[in-house]
Protein backbone atom coordinates (compact mmCIF):
# COMPACT_ATOMS: atom_id res chain seq x y z
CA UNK A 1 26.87 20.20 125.26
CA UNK A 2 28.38 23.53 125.99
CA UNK A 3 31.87 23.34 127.54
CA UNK A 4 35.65 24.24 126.99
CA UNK A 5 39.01 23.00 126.42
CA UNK A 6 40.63 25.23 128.84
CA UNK A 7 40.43 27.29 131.80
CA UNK A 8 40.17 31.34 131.84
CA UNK A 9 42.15 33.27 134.66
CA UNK A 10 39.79 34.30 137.16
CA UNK A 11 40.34 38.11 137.91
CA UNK A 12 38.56 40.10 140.91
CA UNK A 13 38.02 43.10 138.56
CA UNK A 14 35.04 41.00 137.04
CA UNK A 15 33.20 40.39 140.34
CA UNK A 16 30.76 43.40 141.21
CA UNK A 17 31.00 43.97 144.91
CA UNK A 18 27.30 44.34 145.34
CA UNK A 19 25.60 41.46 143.59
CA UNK A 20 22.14 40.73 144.79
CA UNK A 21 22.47 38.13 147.42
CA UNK A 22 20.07 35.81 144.76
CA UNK A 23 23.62 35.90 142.04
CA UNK A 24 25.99 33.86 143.23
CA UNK A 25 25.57 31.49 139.57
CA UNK A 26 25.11 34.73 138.31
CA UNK A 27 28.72 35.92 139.47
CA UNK A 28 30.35 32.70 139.05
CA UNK A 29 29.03 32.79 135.46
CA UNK A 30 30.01 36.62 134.78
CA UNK A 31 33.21 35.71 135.94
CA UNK A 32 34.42 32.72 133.76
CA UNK A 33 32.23 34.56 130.72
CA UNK A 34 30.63 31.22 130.44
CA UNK A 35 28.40 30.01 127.28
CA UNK A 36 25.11 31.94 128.40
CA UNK A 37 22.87 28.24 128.13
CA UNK A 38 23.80 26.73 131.39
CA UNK A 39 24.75 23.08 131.50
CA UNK A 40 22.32 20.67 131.91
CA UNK A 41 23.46 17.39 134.11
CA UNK A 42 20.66 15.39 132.40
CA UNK A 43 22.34 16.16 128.91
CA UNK A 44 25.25 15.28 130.24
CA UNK A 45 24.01 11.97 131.95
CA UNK A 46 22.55 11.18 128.92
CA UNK A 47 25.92 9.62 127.30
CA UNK A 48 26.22 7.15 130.46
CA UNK A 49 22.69 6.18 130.35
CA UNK A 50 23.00 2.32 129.33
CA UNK A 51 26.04 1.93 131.72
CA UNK A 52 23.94 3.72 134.40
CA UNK A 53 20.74 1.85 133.97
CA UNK A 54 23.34 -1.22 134.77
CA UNK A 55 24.24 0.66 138.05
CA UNK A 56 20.67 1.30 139.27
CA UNK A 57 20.02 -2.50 138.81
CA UNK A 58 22.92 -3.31 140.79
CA UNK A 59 22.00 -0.94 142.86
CA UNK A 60 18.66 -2.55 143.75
CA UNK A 61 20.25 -6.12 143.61
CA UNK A 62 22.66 -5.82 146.16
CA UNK A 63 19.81 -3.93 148.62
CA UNK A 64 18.11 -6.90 149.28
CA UNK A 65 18.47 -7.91 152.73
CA UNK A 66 15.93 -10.90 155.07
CA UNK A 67 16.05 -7.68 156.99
CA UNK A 68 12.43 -5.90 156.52
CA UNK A 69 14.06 -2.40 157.98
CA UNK A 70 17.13 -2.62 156.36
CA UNK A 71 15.40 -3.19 152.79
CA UNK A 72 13.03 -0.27 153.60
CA UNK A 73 15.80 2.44 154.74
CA UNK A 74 18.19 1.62 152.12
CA UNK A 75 15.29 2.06 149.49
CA UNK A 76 14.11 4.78 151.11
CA UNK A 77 17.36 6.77 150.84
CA UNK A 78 18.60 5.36 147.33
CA UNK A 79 16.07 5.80 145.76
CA UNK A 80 14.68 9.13 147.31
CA UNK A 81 16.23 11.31 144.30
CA UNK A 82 19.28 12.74 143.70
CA UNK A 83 21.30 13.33 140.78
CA UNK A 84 24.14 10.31 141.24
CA UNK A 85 26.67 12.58 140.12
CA UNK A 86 29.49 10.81 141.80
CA UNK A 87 28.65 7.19 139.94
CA UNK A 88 27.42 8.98 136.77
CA UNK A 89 31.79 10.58 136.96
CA UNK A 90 33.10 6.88 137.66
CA UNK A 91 31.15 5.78 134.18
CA UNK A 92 32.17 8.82 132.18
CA UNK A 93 35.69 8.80 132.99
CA UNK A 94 36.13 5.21 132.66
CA UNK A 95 34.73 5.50 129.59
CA UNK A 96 36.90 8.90 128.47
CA UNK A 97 39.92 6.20 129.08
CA UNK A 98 39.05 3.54 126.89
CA UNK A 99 37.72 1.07 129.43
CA UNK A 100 35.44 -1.27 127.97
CA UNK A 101 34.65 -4.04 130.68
CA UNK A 102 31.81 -4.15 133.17
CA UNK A 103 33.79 -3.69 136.44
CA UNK A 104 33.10 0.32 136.58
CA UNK A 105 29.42 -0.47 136.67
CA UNK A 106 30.18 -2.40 140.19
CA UNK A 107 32.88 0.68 141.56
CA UNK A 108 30.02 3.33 140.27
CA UNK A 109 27.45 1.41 142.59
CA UNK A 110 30.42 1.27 145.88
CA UNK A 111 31.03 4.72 145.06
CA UNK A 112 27.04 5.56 145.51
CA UNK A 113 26.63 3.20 148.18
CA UNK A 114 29.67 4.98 150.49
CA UNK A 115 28.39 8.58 149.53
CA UNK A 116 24.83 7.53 151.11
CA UNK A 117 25.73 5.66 153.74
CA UNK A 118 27.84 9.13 155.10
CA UNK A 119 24.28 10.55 154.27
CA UNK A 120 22.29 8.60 156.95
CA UNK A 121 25.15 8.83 159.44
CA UNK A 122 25.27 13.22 158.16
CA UNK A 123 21.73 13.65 158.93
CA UNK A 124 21.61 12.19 162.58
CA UNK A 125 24.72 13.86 163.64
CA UNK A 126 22.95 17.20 161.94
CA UNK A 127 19.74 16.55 163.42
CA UNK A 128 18.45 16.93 159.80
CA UNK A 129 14.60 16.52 159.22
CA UNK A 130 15.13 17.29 155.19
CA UNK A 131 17.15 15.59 152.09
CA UNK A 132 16.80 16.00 148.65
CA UNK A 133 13.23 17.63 148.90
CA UNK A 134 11.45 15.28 151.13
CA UNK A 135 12.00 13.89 154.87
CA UNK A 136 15.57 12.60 156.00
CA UNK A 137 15.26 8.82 156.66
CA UNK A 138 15.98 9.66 160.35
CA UNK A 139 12.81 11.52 160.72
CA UNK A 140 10.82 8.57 159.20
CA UNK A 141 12.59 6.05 160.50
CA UNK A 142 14.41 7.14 163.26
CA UNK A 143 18.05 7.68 164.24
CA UNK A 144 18.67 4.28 165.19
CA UNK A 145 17.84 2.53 161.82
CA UNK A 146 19.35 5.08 160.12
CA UNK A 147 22.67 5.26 161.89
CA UNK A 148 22.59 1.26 161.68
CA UNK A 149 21.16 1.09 158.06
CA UNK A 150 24.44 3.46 156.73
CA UNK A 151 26.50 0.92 158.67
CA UNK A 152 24.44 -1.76 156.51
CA UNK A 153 25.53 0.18 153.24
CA UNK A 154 28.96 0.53 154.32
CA UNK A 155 29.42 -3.25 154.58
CA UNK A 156 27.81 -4.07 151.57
CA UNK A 157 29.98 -2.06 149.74
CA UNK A 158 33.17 -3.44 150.69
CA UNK A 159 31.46 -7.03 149.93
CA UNK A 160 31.30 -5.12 146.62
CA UNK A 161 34.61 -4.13 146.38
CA UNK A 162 35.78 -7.82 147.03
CA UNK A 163 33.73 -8.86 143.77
CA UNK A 164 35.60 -6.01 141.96
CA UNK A 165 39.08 -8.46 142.51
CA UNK A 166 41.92 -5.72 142.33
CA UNK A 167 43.37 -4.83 145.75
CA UNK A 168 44.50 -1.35 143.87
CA UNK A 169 40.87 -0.86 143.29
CA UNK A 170 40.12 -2.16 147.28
CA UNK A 171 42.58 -0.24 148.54
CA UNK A 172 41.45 3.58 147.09
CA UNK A 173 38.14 3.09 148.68
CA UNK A 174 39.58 1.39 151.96
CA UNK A 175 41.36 4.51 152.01
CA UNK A 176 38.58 7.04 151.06
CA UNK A 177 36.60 5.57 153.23
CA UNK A 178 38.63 6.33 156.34
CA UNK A 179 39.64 9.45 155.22
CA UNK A 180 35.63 10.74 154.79
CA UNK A 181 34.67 9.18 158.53
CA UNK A 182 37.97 11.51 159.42
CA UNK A 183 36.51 14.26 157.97
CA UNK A 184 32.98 14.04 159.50
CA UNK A 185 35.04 13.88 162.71
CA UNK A 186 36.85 16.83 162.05
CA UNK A 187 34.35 19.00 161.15
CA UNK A 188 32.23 18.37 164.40
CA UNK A 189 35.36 19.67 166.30
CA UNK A 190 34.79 22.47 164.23
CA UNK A 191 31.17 23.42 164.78
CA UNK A 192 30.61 25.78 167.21
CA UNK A 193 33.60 27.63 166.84
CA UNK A 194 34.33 30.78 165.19
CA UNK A 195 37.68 30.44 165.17
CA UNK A 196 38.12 28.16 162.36
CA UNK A 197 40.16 28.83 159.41
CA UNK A 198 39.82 28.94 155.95
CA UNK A 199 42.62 25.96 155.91
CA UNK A 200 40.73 24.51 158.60
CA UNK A 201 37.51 24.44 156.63
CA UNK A 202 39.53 23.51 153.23
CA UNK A 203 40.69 19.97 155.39
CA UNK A 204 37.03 19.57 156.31
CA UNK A 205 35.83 19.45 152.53
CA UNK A 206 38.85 17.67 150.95
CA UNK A 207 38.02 14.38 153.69
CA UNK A 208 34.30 14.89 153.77
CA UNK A 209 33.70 15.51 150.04
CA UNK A 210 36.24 15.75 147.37
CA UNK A 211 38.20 12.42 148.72
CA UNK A 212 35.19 10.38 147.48
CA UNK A 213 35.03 11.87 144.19
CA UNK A 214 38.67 11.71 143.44
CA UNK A 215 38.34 8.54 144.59
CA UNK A 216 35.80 7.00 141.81
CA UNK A 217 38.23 9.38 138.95
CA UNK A 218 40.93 7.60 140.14
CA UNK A 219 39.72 3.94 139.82
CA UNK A 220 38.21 4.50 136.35
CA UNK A 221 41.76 5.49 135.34
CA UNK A 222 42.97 2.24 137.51
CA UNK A 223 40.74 -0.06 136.18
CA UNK A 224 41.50 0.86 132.39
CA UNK A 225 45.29 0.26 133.17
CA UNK A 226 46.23 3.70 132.64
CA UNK A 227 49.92 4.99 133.21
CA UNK A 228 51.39 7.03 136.60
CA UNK A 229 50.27 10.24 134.44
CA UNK A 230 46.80 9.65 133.72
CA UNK A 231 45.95 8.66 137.11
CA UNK A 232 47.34 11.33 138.50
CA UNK A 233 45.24 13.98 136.17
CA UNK A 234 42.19 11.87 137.45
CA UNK A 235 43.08 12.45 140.67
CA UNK A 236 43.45 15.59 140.62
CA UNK A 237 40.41 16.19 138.13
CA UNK A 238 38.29 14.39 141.11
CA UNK A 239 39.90 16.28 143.91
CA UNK A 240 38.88 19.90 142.26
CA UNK A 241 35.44 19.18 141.26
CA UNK A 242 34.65 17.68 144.91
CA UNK A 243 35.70 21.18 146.11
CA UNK A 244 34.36 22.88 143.66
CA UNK A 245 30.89 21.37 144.29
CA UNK A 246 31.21 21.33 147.93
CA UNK A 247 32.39 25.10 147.82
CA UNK A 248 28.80 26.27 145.99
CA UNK A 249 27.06 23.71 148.27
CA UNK A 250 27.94 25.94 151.13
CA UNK A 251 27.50 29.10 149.28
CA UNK A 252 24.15 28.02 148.13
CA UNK A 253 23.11 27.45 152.46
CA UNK A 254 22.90 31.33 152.29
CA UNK A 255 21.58 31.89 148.79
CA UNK A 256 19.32 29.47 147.80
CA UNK A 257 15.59 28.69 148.60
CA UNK A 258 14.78 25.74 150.97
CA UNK A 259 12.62 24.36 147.44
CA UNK A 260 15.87 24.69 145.28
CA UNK A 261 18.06 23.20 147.80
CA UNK A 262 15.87 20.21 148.67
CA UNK A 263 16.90 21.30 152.44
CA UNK A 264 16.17 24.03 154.72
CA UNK A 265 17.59 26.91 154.07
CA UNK A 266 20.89 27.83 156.83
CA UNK A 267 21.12 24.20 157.92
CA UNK A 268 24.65 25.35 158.42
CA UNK A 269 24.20 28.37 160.54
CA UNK A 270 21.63 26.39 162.78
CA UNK A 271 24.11 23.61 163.12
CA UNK A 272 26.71 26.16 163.86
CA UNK A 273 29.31 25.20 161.07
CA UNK A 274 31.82 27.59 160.03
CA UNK A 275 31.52 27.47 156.56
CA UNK A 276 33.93 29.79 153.65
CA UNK A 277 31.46 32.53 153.48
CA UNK A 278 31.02 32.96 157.53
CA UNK A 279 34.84 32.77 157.50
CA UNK A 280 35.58 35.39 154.79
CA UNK A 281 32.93 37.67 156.17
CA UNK A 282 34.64 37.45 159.78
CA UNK A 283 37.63 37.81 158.24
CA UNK A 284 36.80 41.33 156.15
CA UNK A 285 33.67 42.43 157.85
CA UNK A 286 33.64 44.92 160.73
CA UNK A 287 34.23 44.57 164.27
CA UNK A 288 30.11 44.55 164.70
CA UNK A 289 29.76 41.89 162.17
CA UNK A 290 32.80 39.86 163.05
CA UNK A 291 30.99 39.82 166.58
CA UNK A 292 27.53 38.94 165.36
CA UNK A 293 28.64 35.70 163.10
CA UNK A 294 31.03 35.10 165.76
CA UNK A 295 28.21 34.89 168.40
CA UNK A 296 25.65 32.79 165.52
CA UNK A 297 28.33 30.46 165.26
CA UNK A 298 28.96 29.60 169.22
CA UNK A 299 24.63 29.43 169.48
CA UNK A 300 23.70 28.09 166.33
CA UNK A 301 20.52 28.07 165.40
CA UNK A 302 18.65 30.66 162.43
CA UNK A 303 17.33 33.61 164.59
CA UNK A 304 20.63 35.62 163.24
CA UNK A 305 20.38 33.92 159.78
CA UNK A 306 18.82 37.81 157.93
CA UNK A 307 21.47 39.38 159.52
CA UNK A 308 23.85 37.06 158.59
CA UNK A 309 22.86 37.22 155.14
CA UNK A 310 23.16 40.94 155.03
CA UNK A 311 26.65 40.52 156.38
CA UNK A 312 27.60 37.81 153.24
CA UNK A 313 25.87 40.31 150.98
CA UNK A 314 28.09 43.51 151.81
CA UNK A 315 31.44 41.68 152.56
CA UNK A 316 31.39 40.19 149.30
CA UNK A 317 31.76 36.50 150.75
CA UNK A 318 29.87 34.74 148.36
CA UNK A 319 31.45 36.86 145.70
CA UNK A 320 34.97 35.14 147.41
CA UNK A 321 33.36 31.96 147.62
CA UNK A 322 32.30 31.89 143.86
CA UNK A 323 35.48 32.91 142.70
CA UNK A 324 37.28 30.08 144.94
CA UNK A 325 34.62 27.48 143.01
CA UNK A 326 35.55 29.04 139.40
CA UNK A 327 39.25 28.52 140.66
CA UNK A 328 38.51 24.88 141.40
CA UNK A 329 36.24 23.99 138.22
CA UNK A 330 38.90 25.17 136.11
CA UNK A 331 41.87 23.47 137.88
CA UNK A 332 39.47 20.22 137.24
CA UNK A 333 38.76 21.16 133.36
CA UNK A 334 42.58 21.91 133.00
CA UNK A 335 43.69 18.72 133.81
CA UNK A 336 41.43 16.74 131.39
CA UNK A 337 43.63 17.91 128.60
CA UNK A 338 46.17 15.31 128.99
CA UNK A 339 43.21 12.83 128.27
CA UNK A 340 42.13 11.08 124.70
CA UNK A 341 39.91 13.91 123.20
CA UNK A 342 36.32 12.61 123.07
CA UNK A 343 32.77 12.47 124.25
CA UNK A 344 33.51 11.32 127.14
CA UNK A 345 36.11 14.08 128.09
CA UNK A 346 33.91 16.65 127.21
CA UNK A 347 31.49 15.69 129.40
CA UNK A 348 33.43 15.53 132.26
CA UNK A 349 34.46 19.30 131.28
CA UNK A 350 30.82 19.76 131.22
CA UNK A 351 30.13 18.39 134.63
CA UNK A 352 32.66 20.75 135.98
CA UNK A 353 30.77 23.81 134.76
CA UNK A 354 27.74 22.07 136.12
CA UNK A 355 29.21 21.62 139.79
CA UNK A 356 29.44 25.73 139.78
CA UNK A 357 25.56 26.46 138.04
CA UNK A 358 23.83 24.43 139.41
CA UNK A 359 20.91 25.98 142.25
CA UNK A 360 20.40 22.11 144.30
């Protein structure tokens, strides 16, 4: 399992200023002078298994419902793919802290649960007919049921979170929870309008992404009684890798193919969301490019999304979106050194150099 102890300063004199479009791992990669073998979640995974075999049982457990629909969506969506990254870093990082009850098994499931109800609520407000490689639930099923069905999961997982029995534990997600239907709020005042910032956007991907995963960091470190310090570092480990992640997620909209991505390819563009790489290449591009992104954004849509490319390509956006991710992944493996050195803290290192390599 290929990872490291500590960050590298990220300089701009390793970035070349004319990768091919198809290189954004490449450049992330060339700039951290990463171990050539990229990380491989499964490997990493691998350590959680029994605890996450526990999860997916749970998981299918507490789906049950004398509702026909309800049973059908929810299974339908949870068990449509996916990597369960978020519950696989609640294990891990429990584990990394000594934790040796069964509670973390239950948060891993919430944590899951919350992350796809905002999926089924995502995809209607998106008008998305593709998720991880196969139709959205709302194009089976419709938007109704799936609007209703995420409500569904969203209840069930606070009756998990009662079960749990630590109001610490109920309040974190009570919070994160509020804070992510914020976010999805926030960034549909944003869509449509070119005028977004890069602050704006970072507010956007904190609420709607990186709250939830420092959100299950922080209640492993809760429920293995750890001190003011630790918690903290878990915080702060979850906060960076959400961003991280989130930040090549984006990149990745312009640089991936529809196949890798599991989605079609410029979702954002055609849903007219200002994104980090629309807003650096408004920000450096020329007065003919700041116009054309500018006018994508307001119609939406993918007739502009070639040119649009292009533009990404030659204003080195997804060079300056890489290098924000790097920034992020190492923030996140940084603060993992105040943790007990083990397994389990390597391969939440690990996972960080995963959220920046990985192609889906």
């Amino acid at each position: 399992m290929a990872c490291r102890s500590s960050p590298k300063p990220v300089g701009d004199s390793h970035i070349s200023p004319r990768a091919p479009l198809s290189g954004i791992i490449g450049e992330l990669m060339q700039v951290a002078e990463l171990n050539p073998n990229p990380v491989s979640f499964d490997d990493v995974a691998e350590l959680a298994h029994d605890d996450m075999e526990a999860v997916n049982r749970l998981i299918s457990r507490s789906l049950a419902s004398d509702v026909a629909l309800v049973s059908q969506v929810s299974e339908y969506i949870v068990k449509s793919g996916g990597k369960r990254l978020r519950p696989v870093i609640v294990l891990l990082a429990a584990r990394a802290l000594g934790y040796d009850g069964e509670q973390h098994v239950r948060a891993a499931a919430i944590i899951e649960f919350i992350h796809t109800a905002t999926l089924l609520h995502d995809d209607v407000v998106d008008s998305s007919d593709r998720r991880r490689g196969q139709d959205s639930a709302n194009a089976v099923f419709g938007n109704q049921a799936s609007v209703l069905v995420g409500d569904f999961l969203y209840s069930r997982s606070f009756q998990m979170m009662v079960d749990i029995d630590d109001m610490r534990v109920m309040q974190i997600l009570a919070d994160a929870t509020n804070t992510i239907a914020a976010g999805e709020v926030l960034q549909l005042m944003n869509v449509h309008d070119p005028d977004t910032t890069e602050d704006d956007y970072q507010q956007v991907i904190y609420r709607k992404t990186a709250r939830l995963f420092e959100a299950g960091a922080q209640i492993s470190a809760v429920l293995a009684r750890q001190d003011a310090a630790i918690e903290a570092a878990m915080i702060q480990y979850g906060q960076h890798l959400g961003t991280a992640f989130q930040l090549v997620d984006d990149a990745l909209d312009y640089d991936a193919s529809a196949d890798e991505l599991g989605k079609n390819l410029g979702d954002d563009l055609a849903e007219g969301k200002p994104t980090l790489p629309l807003i650096y290449a408004m920000r450096t591009g020329s007065d003919a490019q700041r116009d054309l992104i500018r006018q994508a954004i307001l119609d939406g849509g993918r007739e502009q999304l070639h040119d649009v490319q292009d533009i990404i390509h030659t204003t080195g956006a997804l060079d300056y979106t890489a290098r924000r991710a790097r920034d992020a992944a190492d923030a996140a493996i940084a603060v993992l050194g105040s943790l007990p050195d083990n397994e389990y803290r390597q391969a939440l290192m690990s996972i960080a150099e995963f959220a920046i390599q990985r192609r889906s």
